[in-house]
N, C-alpha and C. Protein backbone atom coordinates (compact mmCIF):
# COMPACT_ATOMS: atom_id res chain seq x y z
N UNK A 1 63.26 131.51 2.21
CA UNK A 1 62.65 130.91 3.38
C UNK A 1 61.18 131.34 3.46
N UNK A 2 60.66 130.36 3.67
CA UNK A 2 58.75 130.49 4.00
C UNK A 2 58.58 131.42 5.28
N UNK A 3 57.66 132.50 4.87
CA UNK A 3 56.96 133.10 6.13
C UNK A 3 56.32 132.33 6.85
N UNK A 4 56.64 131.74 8.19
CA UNK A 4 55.63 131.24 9.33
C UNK A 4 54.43 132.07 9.31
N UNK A 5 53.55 130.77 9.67
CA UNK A 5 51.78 131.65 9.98
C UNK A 5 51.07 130.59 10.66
N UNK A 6 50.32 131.49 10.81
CA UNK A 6 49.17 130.41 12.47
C UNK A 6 47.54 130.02 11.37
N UNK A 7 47.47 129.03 12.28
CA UNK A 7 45.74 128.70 11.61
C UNK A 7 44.96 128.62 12.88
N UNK A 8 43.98 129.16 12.84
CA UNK A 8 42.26 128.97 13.89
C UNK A 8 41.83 128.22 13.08
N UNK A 9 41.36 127.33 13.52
CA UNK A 9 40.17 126.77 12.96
C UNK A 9 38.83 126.23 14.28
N UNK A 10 37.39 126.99 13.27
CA UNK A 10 36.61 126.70 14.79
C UNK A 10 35.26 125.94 13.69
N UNK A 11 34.81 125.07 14.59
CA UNK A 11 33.98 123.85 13.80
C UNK A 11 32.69 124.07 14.46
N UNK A 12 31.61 123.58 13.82
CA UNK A 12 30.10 124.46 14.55
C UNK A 12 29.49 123.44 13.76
N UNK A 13 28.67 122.72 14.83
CA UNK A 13 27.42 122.01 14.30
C UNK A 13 25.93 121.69 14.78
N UNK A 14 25.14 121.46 14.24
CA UNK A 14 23.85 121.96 13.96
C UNK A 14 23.26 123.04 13.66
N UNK A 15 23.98 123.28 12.38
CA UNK A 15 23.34 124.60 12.04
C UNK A 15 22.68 124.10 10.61
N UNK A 16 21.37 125.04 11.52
CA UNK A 16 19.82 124.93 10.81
C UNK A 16 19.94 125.17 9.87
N UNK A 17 20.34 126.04 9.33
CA UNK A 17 20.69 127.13 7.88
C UNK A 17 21.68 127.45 7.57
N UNK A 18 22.30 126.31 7.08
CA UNK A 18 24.16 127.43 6.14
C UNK A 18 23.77 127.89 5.29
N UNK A 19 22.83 128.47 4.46
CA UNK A 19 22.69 129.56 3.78
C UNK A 19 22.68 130.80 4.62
N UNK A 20 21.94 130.93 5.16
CA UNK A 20 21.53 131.96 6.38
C UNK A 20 23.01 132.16 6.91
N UNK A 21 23.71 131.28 7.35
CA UNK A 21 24.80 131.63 7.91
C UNK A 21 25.83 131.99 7.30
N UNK A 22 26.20 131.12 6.04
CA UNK A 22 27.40 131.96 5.13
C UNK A 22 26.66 133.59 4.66
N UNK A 23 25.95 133.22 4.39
CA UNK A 23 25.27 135.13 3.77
C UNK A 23 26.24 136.04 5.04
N UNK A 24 25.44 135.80 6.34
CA UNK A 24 25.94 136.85 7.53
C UNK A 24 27.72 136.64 7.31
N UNK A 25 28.04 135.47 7.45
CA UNK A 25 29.53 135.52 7.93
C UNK A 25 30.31 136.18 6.36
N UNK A 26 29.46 136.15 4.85
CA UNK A 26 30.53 136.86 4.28
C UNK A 26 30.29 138.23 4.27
N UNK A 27 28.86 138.52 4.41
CA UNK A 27 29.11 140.15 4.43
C UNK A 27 29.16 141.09 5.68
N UNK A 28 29.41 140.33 7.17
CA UNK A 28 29.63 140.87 7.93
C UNK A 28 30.63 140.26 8.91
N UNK A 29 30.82 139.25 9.11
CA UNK A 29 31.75 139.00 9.73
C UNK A 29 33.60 138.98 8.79
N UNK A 30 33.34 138.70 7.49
CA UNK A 30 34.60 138.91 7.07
C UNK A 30 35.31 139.98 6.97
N UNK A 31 34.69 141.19 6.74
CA UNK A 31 35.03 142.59 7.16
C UNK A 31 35.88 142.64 8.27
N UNK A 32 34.92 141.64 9.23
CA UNK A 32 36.17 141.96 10.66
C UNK A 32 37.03 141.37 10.71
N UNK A 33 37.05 139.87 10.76
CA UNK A 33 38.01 139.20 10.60
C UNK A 33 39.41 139.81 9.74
N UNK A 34 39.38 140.23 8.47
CA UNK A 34 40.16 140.36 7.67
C UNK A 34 40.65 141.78 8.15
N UNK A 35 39.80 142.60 8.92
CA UNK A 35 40.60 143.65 9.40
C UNK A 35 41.77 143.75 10.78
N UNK A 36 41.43 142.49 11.33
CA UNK A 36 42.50 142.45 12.70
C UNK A 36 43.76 142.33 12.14
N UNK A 37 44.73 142.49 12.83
CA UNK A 37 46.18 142.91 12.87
C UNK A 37 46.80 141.50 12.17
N UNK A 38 47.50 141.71 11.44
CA UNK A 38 47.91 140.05 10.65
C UNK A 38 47.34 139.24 10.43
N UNK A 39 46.28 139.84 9.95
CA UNK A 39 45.31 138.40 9.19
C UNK A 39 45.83 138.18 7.66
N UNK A 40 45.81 137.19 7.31
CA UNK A 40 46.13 136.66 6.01
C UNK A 40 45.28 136.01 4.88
N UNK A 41 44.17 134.79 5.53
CA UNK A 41 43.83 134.34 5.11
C UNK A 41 42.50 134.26 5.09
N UNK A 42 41.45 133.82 5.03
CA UNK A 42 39.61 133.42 5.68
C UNK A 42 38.67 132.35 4.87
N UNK A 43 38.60 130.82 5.33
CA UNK A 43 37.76 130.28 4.47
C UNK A 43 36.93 129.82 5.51
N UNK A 44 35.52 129.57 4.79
CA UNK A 44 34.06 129.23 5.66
C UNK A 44 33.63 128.15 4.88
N UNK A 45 33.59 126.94 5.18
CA UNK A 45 33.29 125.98 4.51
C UNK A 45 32.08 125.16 4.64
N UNK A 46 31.48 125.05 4.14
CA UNK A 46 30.02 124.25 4.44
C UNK A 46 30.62 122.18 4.30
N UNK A 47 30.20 122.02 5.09
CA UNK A 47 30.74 120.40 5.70
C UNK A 47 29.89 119.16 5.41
N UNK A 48 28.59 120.36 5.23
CA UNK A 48 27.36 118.94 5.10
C UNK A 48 26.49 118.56 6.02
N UNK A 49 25.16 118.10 6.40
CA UNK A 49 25.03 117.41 7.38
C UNK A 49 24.93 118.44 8.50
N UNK A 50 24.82 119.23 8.36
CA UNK A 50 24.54 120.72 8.94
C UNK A 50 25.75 121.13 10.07
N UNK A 51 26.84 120.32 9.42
CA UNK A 51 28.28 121.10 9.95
C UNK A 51 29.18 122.44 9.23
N UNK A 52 29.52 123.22 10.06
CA UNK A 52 30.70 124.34 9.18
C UNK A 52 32.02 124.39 10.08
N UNK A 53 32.84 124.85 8.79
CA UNK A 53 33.94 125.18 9.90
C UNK A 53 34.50 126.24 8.92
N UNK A 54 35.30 126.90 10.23
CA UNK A 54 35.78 128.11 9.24
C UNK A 54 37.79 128.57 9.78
N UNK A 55 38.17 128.57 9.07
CA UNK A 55 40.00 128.38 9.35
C UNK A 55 40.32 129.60 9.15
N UNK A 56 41.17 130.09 9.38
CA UNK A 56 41.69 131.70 9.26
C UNK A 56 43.20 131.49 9.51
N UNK A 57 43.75 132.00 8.94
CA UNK A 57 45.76 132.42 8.89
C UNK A 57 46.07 133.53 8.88
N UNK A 58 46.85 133.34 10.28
CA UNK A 58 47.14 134.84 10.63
C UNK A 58 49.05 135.09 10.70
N UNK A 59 49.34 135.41 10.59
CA UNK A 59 50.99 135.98 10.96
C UNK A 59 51.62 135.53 12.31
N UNK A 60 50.51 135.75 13.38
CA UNK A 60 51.65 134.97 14.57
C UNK A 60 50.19 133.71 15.30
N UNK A 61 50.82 133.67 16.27
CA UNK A 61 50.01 132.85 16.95
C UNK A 61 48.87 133.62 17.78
N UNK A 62 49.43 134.70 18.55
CA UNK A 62 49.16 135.10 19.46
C UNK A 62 47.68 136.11 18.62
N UNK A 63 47.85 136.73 17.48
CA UNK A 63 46.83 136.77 16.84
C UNK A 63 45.73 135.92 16.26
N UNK A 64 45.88 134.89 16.23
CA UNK A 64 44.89 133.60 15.79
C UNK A 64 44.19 133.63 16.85
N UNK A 65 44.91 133.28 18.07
CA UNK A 65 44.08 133.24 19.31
C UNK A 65 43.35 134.56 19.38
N UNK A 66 43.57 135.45 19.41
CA UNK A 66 42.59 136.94 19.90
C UNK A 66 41.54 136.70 18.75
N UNK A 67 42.14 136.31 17.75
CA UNK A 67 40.90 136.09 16.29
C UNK A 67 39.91 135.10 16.91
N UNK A 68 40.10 133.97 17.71
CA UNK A 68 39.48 133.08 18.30
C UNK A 68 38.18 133.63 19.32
N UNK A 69 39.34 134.91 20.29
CA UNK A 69 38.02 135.57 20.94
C UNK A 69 37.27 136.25 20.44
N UNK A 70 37.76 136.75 19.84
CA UNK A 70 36.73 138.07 18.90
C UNK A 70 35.59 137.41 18.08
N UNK A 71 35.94 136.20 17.52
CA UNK A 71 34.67 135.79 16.42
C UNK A 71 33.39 134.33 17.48
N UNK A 72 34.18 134.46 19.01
CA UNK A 72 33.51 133.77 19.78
C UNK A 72 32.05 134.94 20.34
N UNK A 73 32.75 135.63 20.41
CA UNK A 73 31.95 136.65 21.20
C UNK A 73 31.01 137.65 19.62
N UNK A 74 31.63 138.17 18.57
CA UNK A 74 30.97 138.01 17.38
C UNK A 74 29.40 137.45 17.25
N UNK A 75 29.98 135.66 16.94
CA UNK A 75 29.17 134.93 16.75
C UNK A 75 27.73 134.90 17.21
N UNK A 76 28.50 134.59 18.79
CA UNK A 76 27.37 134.88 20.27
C UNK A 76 26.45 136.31 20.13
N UNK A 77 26.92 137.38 19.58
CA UNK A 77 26.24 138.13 19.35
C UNK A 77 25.68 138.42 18.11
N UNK A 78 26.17 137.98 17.03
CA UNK A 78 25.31 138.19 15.41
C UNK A 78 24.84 136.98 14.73
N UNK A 79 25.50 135.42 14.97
CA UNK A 79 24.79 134.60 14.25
C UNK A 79 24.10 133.54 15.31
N UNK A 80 23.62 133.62 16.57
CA UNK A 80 23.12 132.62 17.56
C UNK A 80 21.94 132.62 17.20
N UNK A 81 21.47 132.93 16.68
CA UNK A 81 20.18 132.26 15.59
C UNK A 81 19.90 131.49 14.59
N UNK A 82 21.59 131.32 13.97
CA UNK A 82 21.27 130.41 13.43
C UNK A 82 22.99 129.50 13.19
N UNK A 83 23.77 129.63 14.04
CA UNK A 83 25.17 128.84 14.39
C UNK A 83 25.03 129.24 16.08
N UNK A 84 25.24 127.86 16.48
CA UNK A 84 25.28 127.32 17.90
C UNK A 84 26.84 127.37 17.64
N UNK A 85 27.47 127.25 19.15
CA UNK A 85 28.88 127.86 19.74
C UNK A 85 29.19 127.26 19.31
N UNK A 86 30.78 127.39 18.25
CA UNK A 86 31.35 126.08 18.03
C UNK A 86 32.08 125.00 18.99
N UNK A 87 31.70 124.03 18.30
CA UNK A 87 32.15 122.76 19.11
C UNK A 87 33.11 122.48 19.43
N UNK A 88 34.61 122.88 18.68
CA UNK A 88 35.77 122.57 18.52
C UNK A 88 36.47 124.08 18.58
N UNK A 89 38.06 124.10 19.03
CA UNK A 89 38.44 125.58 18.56
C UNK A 89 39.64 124.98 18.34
N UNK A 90 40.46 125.37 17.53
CA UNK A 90 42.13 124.57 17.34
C UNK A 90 42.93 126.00 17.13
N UNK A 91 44.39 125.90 17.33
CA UNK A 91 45.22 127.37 16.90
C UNK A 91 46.33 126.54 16.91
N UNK A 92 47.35 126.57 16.15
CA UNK A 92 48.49 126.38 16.01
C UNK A 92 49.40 126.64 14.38
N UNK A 93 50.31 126.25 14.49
CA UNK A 93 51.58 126.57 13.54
C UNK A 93 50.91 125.67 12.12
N UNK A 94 50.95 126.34 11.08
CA UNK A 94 51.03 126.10 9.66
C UNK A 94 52.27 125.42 9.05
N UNK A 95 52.08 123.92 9.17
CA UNK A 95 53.82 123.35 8.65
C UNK A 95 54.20 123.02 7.68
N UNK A 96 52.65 122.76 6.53
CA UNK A 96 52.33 122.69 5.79
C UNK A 96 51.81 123.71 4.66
N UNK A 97 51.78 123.76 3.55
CA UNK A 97 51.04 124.57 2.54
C UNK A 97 51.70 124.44 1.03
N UNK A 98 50.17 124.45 0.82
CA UNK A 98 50.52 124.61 -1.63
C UNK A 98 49.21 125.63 -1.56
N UNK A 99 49.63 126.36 -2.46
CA UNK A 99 48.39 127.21 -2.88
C UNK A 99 48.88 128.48 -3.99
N UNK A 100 48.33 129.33 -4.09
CA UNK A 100 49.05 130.67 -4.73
C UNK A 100 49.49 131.21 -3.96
């Protein structure tokens, strides 16, 4: 039987610089992320068109969501120079998956 797991996913657009911004979010924000309590997963995706979004899988739900506050308030404090609040925030059940 498949381990259940949760996905965040939070979407951010007009950002000036996704270079600027993936640099910060892999060498400082993934540290954190990947250290909260049942985290599993972390991708940051550049979208194009000066959109990102970034998804995370965690073990329950109730952790996705706290992952939700933590990288809101994060953000607001380390990348608002160059990622505006994201636009979108989603959390729910993983029903799906292929991967390793």
């Amino acid at each position: 039987m498949k381990r259940k797991t949760y996905a965040t996913v939070r979407r951010y657009e007009g950002v000036a610089d996704p270079v600027s911004a993936a640099k910060i979010v892999d060498e400082l924000f993934v540290p954190l992320i990947s250290a909260l309590p049942g985290f599993v997963e972390y991708y940051w995706i550049e979208l194009g068109g000066g959109a990102m979004m970034s998804i995370t899988i965690f073990k329950s739900l109730s952790e996705a969501i706290d992952a939700n506050d933590k990288a809101r308030i994060w953000v607001r404090e380390h990348l608002s120079s160059v990622l505006a609040p994201p636009v979108r925030i989603e959390a729910g059940s993983v029903v799906g998956h292929m991967g390793s």
